[in-house]
C-alpha atoms as a PDB file:
ATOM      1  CA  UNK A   1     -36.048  78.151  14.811  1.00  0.00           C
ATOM      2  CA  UNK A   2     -33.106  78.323  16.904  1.00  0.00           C
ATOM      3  CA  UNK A   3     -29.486  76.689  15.945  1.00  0.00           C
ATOM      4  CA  UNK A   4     -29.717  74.752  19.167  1.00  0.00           C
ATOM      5  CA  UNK A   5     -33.422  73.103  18.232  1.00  0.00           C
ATOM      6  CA  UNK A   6     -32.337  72.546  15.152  1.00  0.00           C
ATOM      7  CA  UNK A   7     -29.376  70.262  16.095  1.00  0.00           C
ATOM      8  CA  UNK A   8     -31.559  68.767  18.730  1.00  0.00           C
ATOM      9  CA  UNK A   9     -34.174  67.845  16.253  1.00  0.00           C
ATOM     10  CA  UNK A  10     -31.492  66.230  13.650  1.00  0.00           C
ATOM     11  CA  UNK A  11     -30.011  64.616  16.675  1.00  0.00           C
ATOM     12  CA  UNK A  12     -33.895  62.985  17.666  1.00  0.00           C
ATOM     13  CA  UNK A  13     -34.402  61.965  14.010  1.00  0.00           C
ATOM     14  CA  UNK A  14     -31.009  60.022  13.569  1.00  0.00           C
ATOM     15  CA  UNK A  15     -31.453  58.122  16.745  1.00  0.00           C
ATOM     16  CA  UNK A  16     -35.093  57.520  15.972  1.00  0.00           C
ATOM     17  CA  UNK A  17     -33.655  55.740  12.398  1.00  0.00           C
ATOM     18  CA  UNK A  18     -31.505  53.851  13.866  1.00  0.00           C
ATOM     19  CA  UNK A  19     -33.436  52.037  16.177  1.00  0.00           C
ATOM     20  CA  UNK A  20     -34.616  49.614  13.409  1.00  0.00           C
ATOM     21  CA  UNK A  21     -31.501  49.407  11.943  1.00  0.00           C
ATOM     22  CA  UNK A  22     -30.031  48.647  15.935  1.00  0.00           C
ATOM     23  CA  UNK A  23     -32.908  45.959  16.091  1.00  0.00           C
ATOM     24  CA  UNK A  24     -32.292  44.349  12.753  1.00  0.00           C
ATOM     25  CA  UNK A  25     -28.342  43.858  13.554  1.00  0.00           C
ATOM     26  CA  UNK A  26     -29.480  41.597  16.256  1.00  0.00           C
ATOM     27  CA  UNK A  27     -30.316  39.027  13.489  1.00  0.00           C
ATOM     28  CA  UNK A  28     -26.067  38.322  13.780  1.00  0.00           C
ATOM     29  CA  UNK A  29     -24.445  35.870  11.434  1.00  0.00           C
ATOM     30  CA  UNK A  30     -21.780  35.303  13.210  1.00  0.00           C
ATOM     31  CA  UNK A  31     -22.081  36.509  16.611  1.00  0.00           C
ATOM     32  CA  UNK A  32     -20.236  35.509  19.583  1.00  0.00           C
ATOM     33  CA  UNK A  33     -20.916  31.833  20.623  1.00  0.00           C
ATOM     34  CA  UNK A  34     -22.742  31.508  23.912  1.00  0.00           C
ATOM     35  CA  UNK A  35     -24.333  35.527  23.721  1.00  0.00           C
ATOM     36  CA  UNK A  36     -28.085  34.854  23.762  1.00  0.00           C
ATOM     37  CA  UNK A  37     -31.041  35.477  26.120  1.00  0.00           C
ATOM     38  CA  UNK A  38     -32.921  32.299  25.783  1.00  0.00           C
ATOM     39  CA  UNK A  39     -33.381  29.098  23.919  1.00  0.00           C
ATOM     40  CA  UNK A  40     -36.598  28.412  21.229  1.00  0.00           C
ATOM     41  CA  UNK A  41     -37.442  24.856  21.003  1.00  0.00           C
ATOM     42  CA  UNK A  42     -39.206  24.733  17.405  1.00  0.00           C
ATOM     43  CA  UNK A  43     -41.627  21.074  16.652  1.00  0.00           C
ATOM     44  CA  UNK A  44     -42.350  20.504  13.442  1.00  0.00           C
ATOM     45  CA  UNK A  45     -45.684  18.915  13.309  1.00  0.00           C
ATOM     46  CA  UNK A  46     -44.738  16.437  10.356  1.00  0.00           C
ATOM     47  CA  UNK A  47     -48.108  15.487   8.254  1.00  0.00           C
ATOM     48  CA  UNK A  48     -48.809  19.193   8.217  1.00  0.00           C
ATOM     49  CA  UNK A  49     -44.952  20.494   6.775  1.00  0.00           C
ATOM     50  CA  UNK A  50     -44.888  16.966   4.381  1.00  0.00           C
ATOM     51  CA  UNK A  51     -48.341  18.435   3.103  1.00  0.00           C
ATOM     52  CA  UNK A  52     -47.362  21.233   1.776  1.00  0.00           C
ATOM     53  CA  UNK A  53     -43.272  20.630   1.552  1.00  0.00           C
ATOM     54  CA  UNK A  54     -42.644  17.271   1.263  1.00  0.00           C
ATOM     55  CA  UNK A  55     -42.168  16.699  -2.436  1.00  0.00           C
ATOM     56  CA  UNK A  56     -38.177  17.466  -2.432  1.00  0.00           C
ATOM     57  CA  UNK A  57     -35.445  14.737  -2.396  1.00  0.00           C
ATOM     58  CA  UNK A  58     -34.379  16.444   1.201  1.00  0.00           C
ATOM     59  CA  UNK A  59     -37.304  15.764   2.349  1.00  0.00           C
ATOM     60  CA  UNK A  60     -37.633  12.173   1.274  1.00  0.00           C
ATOM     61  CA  UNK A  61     -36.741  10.657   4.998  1.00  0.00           C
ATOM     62  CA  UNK A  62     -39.383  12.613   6.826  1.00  0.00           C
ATOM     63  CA  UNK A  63     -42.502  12.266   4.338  1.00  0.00           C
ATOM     64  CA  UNK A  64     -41.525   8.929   2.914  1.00  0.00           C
ATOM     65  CA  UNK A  65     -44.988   6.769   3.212  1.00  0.00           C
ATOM     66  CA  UNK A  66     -45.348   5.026   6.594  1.00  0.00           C
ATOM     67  CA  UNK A  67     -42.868   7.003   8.307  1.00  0.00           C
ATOM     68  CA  UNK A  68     -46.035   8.071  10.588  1.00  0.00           C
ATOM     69  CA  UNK A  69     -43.974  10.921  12.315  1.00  0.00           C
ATOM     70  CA  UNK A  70     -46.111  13.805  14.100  1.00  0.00           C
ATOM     71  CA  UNK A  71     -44.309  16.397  16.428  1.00  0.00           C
ATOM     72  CA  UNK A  72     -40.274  16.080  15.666  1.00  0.00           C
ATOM     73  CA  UNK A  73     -37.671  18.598  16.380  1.00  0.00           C
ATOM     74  CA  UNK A  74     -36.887  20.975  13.784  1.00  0.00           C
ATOM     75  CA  UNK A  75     -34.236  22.916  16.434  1.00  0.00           C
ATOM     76  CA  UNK A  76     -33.393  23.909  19.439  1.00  0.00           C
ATOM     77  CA  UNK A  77     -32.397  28.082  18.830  1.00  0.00           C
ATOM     78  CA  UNK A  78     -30.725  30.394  20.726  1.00  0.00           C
ATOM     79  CA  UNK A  79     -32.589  33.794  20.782  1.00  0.00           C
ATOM     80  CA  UNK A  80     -32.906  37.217  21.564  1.00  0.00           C
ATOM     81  CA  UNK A  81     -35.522  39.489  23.027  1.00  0.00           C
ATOM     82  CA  UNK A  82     -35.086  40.599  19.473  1.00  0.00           C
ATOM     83  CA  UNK A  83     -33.914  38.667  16.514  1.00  0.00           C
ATOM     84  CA  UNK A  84     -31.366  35.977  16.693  1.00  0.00           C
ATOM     85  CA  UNK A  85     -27.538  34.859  16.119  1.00  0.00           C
ATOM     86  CA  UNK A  86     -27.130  32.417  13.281  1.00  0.00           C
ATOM     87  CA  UNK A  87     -23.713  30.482  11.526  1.00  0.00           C
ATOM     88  CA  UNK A  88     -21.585  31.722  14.923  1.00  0.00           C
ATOM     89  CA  UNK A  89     -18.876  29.478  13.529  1.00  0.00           C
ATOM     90  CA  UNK A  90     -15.834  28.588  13.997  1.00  0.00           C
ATOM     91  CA  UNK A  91     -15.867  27.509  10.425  1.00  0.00           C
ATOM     92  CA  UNK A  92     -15.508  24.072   9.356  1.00  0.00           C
ATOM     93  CA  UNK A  93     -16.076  22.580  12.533  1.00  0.00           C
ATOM     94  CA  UNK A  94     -18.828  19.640  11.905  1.00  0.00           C
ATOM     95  CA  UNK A  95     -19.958  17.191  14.440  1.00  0.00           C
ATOM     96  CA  UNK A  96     -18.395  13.888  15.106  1.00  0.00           C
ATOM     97  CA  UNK A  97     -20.272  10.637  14.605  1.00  0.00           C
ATOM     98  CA  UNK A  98     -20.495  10.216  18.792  1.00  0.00           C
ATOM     99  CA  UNK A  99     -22.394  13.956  18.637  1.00  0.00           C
ATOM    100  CA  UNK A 100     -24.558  13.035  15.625  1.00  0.00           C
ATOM    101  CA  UNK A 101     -25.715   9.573  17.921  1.00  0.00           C
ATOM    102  CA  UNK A 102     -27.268  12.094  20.210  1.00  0.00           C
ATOM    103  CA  UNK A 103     -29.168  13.383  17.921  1.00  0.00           C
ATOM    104  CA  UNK A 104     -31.040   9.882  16.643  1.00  0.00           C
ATOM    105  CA  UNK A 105     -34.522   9.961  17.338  1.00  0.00           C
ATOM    106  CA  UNK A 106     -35.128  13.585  17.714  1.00  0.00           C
ATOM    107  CA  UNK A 107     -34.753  14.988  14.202  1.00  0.00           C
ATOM    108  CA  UNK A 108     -36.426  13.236  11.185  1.00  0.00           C
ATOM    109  CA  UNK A 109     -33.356  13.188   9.773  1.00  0.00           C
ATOM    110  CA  UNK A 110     -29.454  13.718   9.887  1.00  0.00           C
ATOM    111  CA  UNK A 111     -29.108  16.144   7.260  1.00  0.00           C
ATOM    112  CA  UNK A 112     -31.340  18.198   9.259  1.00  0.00           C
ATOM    113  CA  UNK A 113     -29.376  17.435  12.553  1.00  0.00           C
ATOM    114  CA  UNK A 114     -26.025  18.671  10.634  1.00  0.00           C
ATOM    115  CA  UNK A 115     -27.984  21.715   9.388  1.00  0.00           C
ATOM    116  CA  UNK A 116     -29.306  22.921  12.572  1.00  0.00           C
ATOM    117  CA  UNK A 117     -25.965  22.469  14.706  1.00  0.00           C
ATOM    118  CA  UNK A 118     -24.261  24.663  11.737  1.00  0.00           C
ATOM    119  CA  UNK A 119     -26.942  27.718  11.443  1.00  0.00           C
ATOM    120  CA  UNK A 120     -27.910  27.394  15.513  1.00  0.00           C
ATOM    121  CA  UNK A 121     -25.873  24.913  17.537  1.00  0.00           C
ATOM    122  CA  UNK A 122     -22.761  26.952  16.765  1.00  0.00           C
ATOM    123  CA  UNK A 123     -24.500  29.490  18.665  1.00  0.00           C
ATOM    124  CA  UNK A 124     -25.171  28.036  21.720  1.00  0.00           C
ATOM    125  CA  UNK A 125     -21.455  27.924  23.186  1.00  0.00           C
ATOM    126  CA  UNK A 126     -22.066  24.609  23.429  1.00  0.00           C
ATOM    127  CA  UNK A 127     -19.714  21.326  22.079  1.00  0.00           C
ATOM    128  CA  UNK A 128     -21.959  19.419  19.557  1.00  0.00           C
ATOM    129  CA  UNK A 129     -22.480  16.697  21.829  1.00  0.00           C
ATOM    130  CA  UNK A 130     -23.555  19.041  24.644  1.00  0.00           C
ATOM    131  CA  UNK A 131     -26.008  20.480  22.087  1.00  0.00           C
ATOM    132  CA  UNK A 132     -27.649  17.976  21.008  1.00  0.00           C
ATOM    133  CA  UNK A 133     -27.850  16.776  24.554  1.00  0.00           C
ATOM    134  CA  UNK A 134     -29.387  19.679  25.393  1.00  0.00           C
ATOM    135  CA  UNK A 135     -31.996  19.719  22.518  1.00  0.00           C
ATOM    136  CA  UNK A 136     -33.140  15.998  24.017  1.00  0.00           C
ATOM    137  CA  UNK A 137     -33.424  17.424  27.437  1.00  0.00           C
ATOM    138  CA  UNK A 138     -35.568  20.394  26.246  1.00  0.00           C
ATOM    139  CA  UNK A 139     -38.219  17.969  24.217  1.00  0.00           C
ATOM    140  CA  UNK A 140     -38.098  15.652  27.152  1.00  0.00           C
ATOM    141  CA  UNK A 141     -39.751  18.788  29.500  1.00  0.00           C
ATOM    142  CA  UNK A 142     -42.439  18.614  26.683  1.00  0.00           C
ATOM    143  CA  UNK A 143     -45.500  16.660  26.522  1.00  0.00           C
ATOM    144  CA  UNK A 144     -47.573  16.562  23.777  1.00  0.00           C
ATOM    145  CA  UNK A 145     -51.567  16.926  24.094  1.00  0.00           C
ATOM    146  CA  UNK A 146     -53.301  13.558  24.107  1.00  0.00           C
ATOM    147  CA  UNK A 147     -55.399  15.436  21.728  1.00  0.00           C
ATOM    148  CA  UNK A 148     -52.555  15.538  19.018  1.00  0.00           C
ATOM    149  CA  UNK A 149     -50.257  13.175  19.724  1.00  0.00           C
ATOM    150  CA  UNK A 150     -53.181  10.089  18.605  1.00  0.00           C
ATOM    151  CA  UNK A 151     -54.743  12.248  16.010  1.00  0.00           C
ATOM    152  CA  UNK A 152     -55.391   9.652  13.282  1.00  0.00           C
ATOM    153  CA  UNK A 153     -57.812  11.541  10.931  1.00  0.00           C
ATOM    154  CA  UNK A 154     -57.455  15.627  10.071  1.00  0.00           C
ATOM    155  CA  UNK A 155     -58.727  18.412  12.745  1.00  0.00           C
ATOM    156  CA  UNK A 156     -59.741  21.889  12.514  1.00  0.00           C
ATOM    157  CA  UNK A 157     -58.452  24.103  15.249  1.00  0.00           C
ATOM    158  CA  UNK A 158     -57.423  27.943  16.471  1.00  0.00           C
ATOM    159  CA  UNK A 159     -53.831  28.658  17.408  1.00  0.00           C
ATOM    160  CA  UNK A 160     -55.250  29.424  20.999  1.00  0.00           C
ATOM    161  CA  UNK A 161     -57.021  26.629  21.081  1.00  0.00           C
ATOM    162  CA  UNK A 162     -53.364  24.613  20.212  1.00  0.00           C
ATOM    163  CA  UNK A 163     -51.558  27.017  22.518  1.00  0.00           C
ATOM    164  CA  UNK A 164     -54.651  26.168  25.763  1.00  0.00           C
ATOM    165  CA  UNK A 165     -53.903  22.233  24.889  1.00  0.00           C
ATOM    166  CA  UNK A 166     -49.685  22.786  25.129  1.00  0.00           C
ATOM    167  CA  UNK A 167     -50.514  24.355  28.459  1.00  0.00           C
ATOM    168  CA  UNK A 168     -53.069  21.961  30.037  1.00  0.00           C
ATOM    169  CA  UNK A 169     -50.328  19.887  28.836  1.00  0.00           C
ATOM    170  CA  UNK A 170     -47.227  20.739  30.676  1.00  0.00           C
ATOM    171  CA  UNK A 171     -47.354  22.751  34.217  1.00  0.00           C
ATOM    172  CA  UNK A 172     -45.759  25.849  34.010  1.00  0.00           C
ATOM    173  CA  UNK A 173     -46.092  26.962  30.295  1.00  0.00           C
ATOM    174  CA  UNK A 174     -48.638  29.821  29.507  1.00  0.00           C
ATOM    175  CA  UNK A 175     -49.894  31.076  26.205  1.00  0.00           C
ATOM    176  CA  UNK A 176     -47.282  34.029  26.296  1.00  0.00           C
ATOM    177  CA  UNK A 177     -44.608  31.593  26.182  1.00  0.00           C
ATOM    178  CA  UNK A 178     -45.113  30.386  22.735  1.00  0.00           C
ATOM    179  CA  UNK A 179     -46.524  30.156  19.181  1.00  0.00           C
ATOM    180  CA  UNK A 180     -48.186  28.284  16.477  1.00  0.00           C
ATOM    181  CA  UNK A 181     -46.367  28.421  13.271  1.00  0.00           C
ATOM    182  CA  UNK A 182     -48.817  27.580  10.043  1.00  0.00           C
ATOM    183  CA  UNK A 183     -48.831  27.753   6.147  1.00  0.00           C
ATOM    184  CA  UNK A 184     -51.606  28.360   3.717  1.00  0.00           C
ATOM    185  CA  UNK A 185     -53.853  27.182   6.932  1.00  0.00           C
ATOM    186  CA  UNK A 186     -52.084  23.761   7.463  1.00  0.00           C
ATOM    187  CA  UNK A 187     -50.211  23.712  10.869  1.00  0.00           C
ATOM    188  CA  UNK A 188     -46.505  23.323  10.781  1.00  0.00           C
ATOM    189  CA  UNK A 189     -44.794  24.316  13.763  1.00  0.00           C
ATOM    190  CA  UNK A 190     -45.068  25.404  17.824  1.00  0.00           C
ATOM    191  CA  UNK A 191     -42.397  27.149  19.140  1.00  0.00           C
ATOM    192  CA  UNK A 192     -41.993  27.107  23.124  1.00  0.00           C
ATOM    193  CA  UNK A 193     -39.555  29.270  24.721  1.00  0.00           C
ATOM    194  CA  UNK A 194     -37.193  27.942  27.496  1.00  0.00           C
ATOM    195  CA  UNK A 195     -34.382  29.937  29.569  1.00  0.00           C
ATOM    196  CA  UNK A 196     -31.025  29.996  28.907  1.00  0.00           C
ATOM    197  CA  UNK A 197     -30.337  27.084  30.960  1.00  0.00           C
ATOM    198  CA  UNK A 198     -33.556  24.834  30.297  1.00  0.00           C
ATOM    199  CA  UNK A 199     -34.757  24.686  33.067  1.00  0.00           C
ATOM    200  CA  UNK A 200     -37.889  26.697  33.272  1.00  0.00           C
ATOM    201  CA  UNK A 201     -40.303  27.941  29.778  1.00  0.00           C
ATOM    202  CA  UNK A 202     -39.840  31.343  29.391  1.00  0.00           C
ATOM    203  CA  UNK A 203     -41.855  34.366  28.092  1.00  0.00           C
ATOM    204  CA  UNK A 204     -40.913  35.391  24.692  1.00  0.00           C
ATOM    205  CA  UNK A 205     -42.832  38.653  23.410  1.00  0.00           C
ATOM    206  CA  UNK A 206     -41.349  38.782  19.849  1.00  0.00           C
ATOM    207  CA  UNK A 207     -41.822  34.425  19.363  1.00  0.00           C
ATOM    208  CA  UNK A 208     -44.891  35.279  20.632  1.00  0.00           C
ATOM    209  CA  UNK A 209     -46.154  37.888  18.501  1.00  0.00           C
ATOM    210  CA  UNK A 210     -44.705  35.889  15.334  1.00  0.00           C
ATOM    211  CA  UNK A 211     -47.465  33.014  15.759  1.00  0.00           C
ATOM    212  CA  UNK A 212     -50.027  32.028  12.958  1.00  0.00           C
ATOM    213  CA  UNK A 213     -52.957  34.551  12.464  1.00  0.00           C
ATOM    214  CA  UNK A 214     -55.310  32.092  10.452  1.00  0.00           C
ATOM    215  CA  UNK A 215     -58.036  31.796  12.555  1.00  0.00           C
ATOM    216  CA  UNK A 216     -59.161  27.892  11.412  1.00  0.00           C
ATOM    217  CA  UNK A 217     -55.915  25.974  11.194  1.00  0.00           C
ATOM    218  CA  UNK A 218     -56.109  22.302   9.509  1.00  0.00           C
ATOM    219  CA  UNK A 219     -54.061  19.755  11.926  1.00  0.00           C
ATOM    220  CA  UNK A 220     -53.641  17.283   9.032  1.00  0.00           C
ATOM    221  CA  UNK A 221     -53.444  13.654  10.134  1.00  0.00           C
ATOM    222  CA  UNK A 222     -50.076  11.264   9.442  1.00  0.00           C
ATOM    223  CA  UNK A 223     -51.052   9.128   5.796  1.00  0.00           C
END
């Protein structure tokens, strides 16, 4: 084996092992404010994430009996084509009671609000009033199948079959544009990807890929 292979195979082997490590520092805490490709608008189905997680004090607001809540917002995140930015700072800076009044009626609760403006609204470049504007404009562009949004006793269904309704739904969105987030077979979550500046739903290969694999997923009904 010649020197000069030799350094050309080290040289192929070192950039091969860092790609995951390249791919895996796009998960920044801290990144610069505003540097993202594309939003992720995450709705919690409620019954199905009180199910399984709604037995803590946080909680309490959400899953308290006769709060009959079904799709809320758990966030609004920014996103790359891989990973994300996270706690982008600047530190300390909380949002103001006139910011937080955007938020009322979209999250189940204001703890959450707080939470998501500190791990992803920091994130977006945006003021906290801006971003929380923003997060009403993106559920606004989202209707929820008639199917789902009057479900008053528990379903069985396929993520695709969730994803199909979401797109009969609302013009524009395909299947490659989103996921179905579950646990232990209860659904959770969909995620549906939107462009950078909201106006259009956006492919999203790596939200995509992330969806639930459970092929029977229980759509539990509010109690």
């Amino acid at each position: 084996m010649t020197m000069l292979r030799l350094i050309a195979m080290l040289l192929a082997g070192l950039i091969l092992s860092g790609l995951p490590a390249l791919a895996q520092g796009r998960n920044n805490r801290g990144a610069e404010p505003g540097d993202f490709d594309f939003y992720v608008l995450a709705l919690s189905w409620s019954p199905g994430f009180c199910e399984l997680d709604g037995g803590s004090d946080r909680n309490r607001e959400q899953c308290a009996s006769g709060a009959n809540l079904r799709f809320v917002v758990h966030g609004l995140w920014p996103q790359y084509e891989r990973g994300y930015p996270s706690d982008c700072g600047p530190s300390g800076r909380t949002p103001s009671r006139i910011a937080l009044d955007q938020a009322q009626g979209l999250f189940p609760s204001e703890s959450l609000a707080r939470y998501e403006w500190r791990k992803h609204g920091t994130c977006s470049g945006s003021s906290p009033s801006d971003y929380f504007a923003d997060i009403r404009r993106a559920r606004d562009k989202v209707a929820i199948p008639p199917s789902l949004a009057k479900a008053d006793s528990d379903q069985s269904w396929t993520a695709l079959d969730i994803e199909r309704a979401f797109v009969a739904a609302n013009p524009g969105l395909r299947t490659d544009m989103m996921s179905v987030g579950c646990k232990r077979g209860v659904l959770q979550e969909v995620r549906i990807c939107f462009s950078k500046d909201l106006r259009n739903f956006q492919t999203c290969q790596e939200v995509d890929r992330s969806g639930c694999r459970t092929r029977d997923i229980t759509v539990v009904a509010p109690r």
